[in-house]
C-alpha atoms as a PDB file:
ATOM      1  CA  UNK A   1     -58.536 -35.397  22.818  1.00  0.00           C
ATOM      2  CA  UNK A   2     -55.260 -34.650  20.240  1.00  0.00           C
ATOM      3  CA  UNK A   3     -56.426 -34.917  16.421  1.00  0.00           C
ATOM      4  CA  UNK A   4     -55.165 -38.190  15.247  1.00  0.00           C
ATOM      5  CA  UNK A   5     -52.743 -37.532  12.356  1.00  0.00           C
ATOM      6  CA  UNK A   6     -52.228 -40.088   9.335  1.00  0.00           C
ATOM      7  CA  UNK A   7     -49.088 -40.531   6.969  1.00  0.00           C
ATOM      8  CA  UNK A   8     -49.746 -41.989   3.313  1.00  0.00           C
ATOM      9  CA  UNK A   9     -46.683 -43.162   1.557  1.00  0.00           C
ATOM     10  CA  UNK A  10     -47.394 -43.580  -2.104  1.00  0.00           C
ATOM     11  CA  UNK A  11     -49.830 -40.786  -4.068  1.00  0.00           C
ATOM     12  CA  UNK A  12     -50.863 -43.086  -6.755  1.00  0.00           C
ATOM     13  CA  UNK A  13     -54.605 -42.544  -7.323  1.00  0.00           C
ATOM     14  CA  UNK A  14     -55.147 -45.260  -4.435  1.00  0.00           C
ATOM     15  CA  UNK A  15     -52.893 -43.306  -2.445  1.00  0.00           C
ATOM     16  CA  UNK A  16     -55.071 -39.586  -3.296  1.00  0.00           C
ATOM     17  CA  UNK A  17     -58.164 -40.684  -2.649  1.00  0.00           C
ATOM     18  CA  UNK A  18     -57.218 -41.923   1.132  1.00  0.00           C
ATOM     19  CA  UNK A  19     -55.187 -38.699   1.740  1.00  0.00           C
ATOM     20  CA  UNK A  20     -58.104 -36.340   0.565  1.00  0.00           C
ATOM     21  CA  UNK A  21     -60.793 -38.792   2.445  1.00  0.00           C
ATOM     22  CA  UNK A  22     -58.965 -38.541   5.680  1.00  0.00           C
ATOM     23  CA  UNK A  23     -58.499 -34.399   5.418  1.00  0.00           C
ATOM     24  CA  UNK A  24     -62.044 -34.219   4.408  1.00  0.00           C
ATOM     25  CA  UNK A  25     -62.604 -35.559   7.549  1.00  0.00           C
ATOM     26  CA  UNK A  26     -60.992 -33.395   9.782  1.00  0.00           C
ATOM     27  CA  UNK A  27     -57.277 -35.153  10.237  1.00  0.00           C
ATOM     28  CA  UNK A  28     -54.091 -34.196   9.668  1.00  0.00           C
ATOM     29  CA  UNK A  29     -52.872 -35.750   6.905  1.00  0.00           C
ATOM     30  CA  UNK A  30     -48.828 -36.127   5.924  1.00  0.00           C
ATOM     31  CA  UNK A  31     -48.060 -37.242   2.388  1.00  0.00           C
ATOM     32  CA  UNK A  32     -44.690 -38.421   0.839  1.00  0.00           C
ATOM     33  CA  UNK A  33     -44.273 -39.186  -2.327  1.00  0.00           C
ATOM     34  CA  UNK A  34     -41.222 -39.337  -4.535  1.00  0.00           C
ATOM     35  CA  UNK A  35     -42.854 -37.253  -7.495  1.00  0.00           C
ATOM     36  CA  UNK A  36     -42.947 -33.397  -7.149  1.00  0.00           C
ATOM     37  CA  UNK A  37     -45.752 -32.817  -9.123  1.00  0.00           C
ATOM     38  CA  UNK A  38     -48.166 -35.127  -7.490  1.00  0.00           C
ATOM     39  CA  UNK A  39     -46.740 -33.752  -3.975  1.00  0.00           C
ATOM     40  CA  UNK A  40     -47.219 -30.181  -5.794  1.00  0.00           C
ATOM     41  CA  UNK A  41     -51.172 -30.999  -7.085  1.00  0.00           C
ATOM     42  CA  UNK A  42     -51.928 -32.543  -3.118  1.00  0.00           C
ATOM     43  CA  UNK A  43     -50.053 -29.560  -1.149  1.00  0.00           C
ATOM     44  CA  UNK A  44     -53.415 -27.560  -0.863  1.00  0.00           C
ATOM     45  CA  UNK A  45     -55.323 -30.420  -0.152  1.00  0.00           C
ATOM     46  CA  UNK A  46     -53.548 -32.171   2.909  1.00  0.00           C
ATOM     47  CA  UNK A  47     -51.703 -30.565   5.701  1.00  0.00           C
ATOM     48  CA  UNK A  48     -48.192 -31.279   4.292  1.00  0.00           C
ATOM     49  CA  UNK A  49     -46.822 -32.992   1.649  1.00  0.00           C
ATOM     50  CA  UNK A  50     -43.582 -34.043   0.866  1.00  0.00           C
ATOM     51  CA  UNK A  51     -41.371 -35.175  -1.602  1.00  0.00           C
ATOM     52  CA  UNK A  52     -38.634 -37.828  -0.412  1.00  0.00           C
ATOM     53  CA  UNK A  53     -37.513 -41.193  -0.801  1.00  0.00           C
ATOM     54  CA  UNK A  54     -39.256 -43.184   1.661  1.00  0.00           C
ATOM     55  CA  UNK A  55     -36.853 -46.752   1.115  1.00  0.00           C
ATOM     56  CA  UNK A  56     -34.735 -44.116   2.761  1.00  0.00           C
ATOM     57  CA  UNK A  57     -34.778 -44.253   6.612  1.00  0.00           C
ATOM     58  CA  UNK A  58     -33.301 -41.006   7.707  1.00  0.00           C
ATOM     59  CA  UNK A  59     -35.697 -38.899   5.135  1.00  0.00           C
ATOM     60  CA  UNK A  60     -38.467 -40.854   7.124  1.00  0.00           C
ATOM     61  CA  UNK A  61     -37.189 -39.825  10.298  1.00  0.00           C
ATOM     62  CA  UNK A  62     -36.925 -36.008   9.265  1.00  0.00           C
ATOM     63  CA  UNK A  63     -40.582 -36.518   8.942  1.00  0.00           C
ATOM     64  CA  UNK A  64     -41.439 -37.446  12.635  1.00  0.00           C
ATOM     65  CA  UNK A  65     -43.102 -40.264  10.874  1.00  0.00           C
ATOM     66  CA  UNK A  66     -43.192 -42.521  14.163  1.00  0.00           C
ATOM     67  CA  UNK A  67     -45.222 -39.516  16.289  1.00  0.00           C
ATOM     68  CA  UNK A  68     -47.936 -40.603  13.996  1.00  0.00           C
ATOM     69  CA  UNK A  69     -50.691 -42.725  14.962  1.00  0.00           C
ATOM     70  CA  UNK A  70     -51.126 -44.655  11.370  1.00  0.00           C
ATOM     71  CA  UNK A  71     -48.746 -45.050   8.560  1.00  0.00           C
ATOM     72  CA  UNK A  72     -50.412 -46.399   5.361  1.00  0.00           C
ATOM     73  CA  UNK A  73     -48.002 -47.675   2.927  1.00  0.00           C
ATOM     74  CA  UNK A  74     -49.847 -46.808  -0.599  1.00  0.00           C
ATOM     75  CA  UNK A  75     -46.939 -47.450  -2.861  1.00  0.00           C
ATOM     76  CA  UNK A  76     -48.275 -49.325  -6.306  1.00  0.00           C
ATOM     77  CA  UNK A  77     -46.285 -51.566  -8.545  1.00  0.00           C
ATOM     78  CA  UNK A  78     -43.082 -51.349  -6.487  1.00  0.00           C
ATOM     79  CA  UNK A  79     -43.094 -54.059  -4.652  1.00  0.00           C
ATOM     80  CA  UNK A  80     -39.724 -54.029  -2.994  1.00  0.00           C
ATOM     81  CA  UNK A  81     -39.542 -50.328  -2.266  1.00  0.00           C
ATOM     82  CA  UNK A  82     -42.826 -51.258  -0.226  1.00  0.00           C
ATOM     83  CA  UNK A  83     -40.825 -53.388   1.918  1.00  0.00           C
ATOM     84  CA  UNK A  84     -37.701 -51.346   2.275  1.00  0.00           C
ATOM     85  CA  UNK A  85     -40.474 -48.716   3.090  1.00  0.00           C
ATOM     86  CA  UNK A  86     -41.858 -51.157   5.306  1.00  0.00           C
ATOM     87  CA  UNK A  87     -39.066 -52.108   7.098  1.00  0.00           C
ATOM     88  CA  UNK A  88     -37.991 -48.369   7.909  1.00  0.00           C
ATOM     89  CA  UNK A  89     -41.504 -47.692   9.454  1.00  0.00           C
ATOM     90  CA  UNK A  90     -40.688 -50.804  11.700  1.00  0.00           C
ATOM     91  CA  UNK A  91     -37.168 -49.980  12.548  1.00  0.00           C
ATOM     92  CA  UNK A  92     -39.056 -46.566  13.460  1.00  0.00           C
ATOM     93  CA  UNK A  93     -41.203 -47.741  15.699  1.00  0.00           C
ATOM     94  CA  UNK A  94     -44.359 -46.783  13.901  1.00  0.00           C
ATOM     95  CA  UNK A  95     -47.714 -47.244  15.645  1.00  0.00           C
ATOM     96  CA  UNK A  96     -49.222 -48.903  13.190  1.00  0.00           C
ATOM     97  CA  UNK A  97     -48.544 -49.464   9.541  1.00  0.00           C
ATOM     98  CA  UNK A  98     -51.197 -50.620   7.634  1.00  0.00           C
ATOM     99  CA  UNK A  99     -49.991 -51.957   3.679  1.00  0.00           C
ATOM    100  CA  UNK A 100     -51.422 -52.342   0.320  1.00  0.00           C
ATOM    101  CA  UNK A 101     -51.200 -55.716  -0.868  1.00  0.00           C
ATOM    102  CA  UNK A 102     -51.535 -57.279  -4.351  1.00  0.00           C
ATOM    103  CA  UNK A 103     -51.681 -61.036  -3.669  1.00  0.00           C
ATOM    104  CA  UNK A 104     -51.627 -63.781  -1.076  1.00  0.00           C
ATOM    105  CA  UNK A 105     -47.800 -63.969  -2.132  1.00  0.00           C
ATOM    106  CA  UNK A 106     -47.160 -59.969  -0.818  1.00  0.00           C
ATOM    107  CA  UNK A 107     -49.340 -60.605   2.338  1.00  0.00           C
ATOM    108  CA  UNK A 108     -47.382 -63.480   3.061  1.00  0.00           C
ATOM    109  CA  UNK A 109     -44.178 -62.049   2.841  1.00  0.00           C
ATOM    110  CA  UNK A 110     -45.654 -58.816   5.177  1.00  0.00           C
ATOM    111  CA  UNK A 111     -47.213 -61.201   7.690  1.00  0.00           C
ATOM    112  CA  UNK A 112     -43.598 -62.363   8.330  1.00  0.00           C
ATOM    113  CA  UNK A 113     -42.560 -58.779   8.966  1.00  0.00           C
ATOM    114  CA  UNK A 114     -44.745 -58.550  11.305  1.00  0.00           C
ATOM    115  CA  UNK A 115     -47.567 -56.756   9.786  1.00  0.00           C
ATOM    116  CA  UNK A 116     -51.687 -57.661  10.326  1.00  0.00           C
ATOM    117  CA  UNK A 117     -53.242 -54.445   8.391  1.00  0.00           C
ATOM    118  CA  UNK A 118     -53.498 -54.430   4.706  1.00  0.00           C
ATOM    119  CA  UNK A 119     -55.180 -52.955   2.060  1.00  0.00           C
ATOM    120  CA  UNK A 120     -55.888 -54.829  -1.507  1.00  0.00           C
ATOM    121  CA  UNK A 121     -58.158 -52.180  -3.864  1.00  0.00           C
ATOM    122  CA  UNK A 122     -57.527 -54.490  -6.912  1.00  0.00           C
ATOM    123  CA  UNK A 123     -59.401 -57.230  -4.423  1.00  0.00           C
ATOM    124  CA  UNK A 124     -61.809 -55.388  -3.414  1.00  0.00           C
ATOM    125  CA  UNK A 125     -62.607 -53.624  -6.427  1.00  0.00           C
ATOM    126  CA  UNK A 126     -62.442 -56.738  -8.790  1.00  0.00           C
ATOM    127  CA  UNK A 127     -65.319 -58.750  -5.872  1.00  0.00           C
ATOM    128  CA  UNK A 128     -67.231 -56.069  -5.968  1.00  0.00           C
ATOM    129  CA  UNK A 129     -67.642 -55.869 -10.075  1.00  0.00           C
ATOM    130  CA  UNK A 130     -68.230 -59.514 -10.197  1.00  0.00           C
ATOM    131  CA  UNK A 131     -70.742 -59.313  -7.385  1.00  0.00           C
ATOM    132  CA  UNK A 132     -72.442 -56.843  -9.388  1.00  0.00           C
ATOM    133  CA  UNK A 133     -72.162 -58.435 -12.593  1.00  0.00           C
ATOM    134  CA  UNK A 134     -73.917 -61.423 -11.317  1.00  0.00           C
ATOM    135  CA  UNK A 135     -76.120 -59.481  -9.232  1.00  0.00           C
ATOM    136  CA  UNK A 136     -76.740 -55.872 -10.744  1.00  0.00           C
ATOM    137  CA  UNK A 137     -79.317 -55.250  -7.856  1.00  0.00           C
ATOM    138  CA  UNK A 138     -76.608 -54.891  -5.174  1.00  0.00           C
ATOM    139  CA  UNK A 139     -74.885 -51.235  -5.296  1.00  0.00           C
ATOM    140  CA  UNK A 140     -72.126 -52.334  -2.649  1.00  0.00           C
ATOM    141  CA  UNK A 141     -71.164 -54.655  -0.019  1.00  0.00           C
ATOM    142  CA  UNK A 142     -69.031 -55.002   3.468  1.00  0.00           C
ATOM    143  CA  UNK A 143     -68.048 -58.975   3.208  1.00  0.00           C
ATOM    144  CA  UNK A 144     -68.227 -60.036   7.620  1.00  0.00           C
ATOM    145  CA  UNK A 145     -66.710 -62.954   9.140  1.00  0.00           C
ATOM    146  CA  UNK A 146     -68.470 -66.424   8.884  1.00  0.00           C
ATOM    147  CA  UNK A 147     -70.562 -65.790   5.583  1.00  0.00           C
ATOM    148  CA  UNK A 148     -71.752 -62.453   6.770  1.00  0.00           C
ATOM    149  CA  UNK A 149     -72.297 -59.440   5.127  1.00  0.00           C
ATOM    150  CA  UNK A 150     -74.151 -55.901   4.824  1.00  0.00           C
ATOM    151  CA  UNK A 151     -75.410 -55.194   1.760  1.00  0.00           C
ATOM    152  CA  UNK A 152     -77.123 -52.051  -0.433  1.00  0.00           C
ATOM    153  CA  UNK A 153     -79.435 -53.839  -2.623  1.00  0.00           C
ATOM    154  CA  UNK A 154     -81.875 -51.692  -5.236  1.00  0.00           C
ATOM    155  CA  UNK A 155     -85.739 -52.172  -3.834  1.00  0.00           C
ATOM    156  CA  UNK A 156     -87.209 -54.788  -6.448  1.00  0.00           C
ATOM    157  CA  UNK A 157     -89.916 -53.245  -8.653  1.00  0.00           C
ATOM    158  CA  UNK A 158     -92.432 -56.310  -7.317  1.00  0.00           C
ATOM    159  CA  UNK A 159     -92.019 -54.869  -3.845  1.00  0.00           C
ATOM    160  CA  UNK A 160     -92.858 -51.403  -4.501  1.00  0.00           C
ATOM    161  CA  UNK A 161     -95.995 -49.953  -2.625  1.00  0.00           C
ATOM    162  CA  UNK A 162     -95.472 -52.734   0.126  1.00  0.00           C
ATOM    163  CA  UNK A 163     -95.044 -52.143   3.451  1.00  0.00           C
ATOM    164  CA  UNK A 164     -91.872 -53.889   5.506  1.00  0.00           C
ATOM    165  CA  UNK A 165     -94.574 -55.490   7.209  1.00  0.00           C
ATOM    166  CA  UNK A 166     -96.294 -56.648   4.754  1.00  0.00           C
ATOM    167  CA  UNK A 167     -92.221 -58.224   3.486  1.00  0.00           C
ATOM    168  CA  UNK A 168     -91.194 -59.408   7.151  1.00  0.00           C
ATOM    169  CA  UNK A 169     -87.581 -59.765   6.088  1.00  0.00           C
ATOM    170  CA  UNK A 170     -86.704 -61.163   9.027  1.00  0.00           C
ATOM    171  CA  UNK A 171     -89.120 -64.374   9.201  1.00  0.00           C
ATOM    172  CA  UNK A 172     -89.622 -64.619   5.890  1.00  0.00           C
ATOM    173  CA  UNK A 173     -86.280 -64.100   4.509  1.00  0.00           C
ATOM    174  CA  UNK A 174     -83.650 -64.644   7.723  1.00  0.00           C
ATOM    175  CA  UNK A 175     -82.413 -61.108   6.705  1.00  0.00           C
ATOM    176  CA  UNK A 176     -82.062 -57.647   8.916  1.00  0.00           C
ATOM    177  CA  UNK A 177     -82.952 -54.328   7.437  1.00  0.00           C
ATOM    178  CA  UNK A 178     -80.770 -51.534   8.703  1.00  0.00           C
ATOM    179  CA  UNK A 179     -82.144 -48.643   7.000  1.00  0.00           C
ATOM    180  CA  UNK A 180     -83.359 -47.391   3.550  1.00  0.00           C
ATOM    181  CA  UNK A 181     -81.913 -44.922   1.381  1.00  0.00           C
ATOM    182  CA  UNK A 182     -84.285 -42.849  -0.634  1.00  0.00           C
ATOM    183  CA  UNK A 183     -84.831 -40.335  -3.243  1.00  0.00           C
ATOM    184  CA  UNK A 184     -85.893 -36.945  -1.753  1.00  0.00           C
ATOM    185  CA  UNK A 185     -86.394 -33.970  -4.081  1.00  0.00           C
ATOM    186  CA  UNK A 186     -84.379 -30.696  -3.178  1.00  0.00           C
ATOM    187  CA  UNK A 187     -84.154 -26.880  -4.274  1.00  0.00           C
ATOM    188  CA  UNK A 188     -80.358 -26.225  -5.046  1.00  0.00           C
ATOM    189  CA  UNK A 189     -79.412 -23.362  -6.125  1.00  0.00           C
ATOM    190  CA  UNK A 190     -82.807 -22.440  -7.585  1.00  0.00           C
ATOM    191  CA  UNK A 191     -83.056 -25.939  -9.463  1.00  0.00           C
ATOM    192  CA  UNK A 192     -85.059 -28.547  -8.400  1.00  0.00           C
ATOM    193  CA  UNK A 193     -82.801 -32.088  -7.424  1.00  0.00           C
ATOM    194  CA  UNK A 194     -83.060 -35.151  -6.793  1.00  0.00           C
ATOM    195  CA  UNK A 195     -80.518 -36.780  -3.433  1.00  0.00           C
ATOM    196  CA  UNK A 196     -80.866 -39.817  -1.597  1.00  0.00           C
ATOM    197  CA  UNK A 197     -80.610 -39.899   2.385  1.00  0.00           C
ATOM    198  CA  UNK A 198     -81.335 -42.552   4.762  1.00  0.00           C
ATOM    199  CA  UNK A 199     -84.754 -42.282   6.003  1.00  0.00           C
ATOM    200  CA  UNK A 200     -83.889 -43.657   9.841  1.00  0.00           C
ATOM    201  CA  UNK A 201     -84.701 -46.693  11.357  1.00  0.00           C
ATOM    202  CA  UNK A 202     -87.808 -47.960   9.330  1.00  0.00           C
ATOM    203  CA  UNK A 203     -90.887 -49.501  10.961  1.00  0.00           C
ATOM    204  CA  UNK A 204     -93.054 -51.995   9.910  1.00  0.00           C
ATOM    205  CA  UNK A 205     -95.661 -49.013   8.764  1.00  0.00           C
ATOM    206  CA  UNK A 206     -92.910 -47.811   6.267  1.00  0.00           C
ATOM    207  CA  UNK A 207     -94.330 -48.538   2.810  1.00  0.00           C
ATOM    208  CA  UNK A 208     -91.472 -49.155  -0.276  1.00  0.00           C
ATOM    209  CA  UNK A 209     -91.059 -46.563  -2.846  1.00  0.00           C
ATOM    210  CA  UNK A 210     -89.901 -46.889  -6.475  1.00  0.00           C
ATOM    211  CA  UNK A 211     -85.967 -45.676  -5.840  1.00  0.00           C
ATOM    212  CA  UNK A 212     -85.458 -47.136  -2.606  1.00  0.00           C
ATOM    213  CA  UNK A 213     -82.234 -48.844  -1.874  1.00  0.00           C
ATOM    214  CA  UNK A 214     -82.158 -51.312   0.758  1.00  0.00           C
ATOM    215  CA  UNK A 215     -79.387 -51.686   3.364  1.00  0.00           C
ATOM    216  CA  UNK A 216     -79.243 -55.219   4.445  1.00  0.00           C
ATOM    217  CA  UNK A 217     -77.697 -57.259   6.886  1.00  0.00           C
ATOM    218  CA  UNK A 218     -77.496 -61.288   6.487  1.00  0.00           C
ATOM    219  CA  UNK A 219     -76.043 -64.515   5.320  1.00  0.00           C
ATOM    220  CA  UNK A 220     -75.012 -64.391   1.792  1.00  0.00           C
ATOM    221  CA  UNK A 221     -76.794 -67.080   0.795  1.00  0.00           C
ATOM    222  CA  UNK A 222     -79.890 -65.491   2.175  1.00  0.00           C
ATOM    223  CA  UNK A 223     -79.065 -62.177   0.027  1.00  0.00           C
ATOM    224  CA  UNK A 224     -78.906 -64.132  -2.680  1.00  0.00           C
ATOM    225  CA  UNK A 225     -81.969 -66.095  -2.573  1.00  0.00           C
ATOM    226  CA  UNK A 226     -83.814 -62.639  -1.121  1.00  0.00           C
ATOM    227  CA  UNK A 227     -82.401 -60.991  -4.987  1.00  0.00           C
ATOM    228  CA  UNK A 228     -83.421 -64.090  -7.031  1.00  0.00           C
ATOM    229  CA  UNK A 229     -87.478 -64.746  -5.379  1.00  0.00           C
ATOM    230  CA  UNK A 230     -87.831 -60.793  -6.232  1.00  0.00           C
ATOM    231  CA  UNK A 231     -86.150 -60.570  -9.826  1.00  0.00           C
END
């Protein structure tokens, strides 16, 4: 099977931490930016990067951008270079594009070009702080379809030195536990650490230690009531 290969238009710090994610991983990654020193600071971190105009259709097409298989327009603040980037990748026959958005406004706009992939970090980021303001037990959360969601919630000091049978999340609270994350201690270097790693698929014999973070799956409602009974 060919390595897929990903394009990221726009090397804001949104736009970095994508392109060195996805080469991390294995793919090869194309970056275009119109600043030569960001393109400069990524060139030994991606596979290439370039600096071009990408409202500029031809400059795209130098790039073979429609022989890749995703296109992720990461452009910040300017909005309509976004779409005259946007509308090139189309024109091109791009795969798939998949756009930052700030707003229902933007989205709307892209829906009508045709687009169904987006990416908001200012969303996502700003739900997830006020999820953890109100709730500083949960680390992170995937929000599902239909109320849904999987949640990393810190083990409750209360249900430390129980077992998961003794909690029975799933009669007692509605609630699925996927795993647990916990604290292992590690030589490193000659120093002694301290990691977390995901312990498996628990049983009901697996008894709660101070540290543990729990990786739940649920309504959110039930998350929420499961965080307030144990507070």
């Amino acid at each position: 099977m060919a390595q897929e290969k990903f394009a990221i238009i726009g090397a804001g710090h949104f736009g970095q931490a994508i392109s060195r994610a996805l080469s991390e991983k294995g793919y090869e990654v194309l970056v275009i930016d119109s600043n030569l020193n960001v393109v400069q600071d990524l060139s030994e971190d991606v596979a290439y990067a370039v600096c071009t105009d990408a409202t500029n259709k031809r400059a795209l097409q130098n790039e073979n951008i429609q022989n890749f298989d995703a296109v992720i327009v990461a452009i910040g603040n300017d909005f309509v270079g976004r779409l005259l980037c946007t509308a090139n990748l189309l024109d091109l026959g791009v795969k798939r594009i998949i756009c930052r958005v700030m707003g229902k406004s933007q989205r709307t706009i892209l829906e009508k070009m045709g687009i169904t992939e987006f990416l908001s970090p200012e969303d996502e980021v700003g739900a997830l702080l006020a999820e953890r303001l109100t709730n500083p037990n949960i680390i992170s959360y995937l929000q599902l379809a239909d109320d849904y969601k999987i949640a990393e919630i810190i083990a409750p000091s209360r249900l430390i030195d129980l077992s998961l049978g003794d909690i029975n999340f799933r009669d007692n609270h509605k609630l699925s536990l996927i795993t647990i994350r916990r604290n292992f201690e590690e030589v490193v270097a000659d120093k002694l650490d301290t990691k977390q790693h995901i312990i498996g698929v628990p049983d009901n014999k697996t008894v709660i230690q101070d540290g543990d973070v729990f990786v739940l799956f649920g309504k959110e409602h039930d998350i929420d009531n499961f965080i307030k009974i144990n507070l």
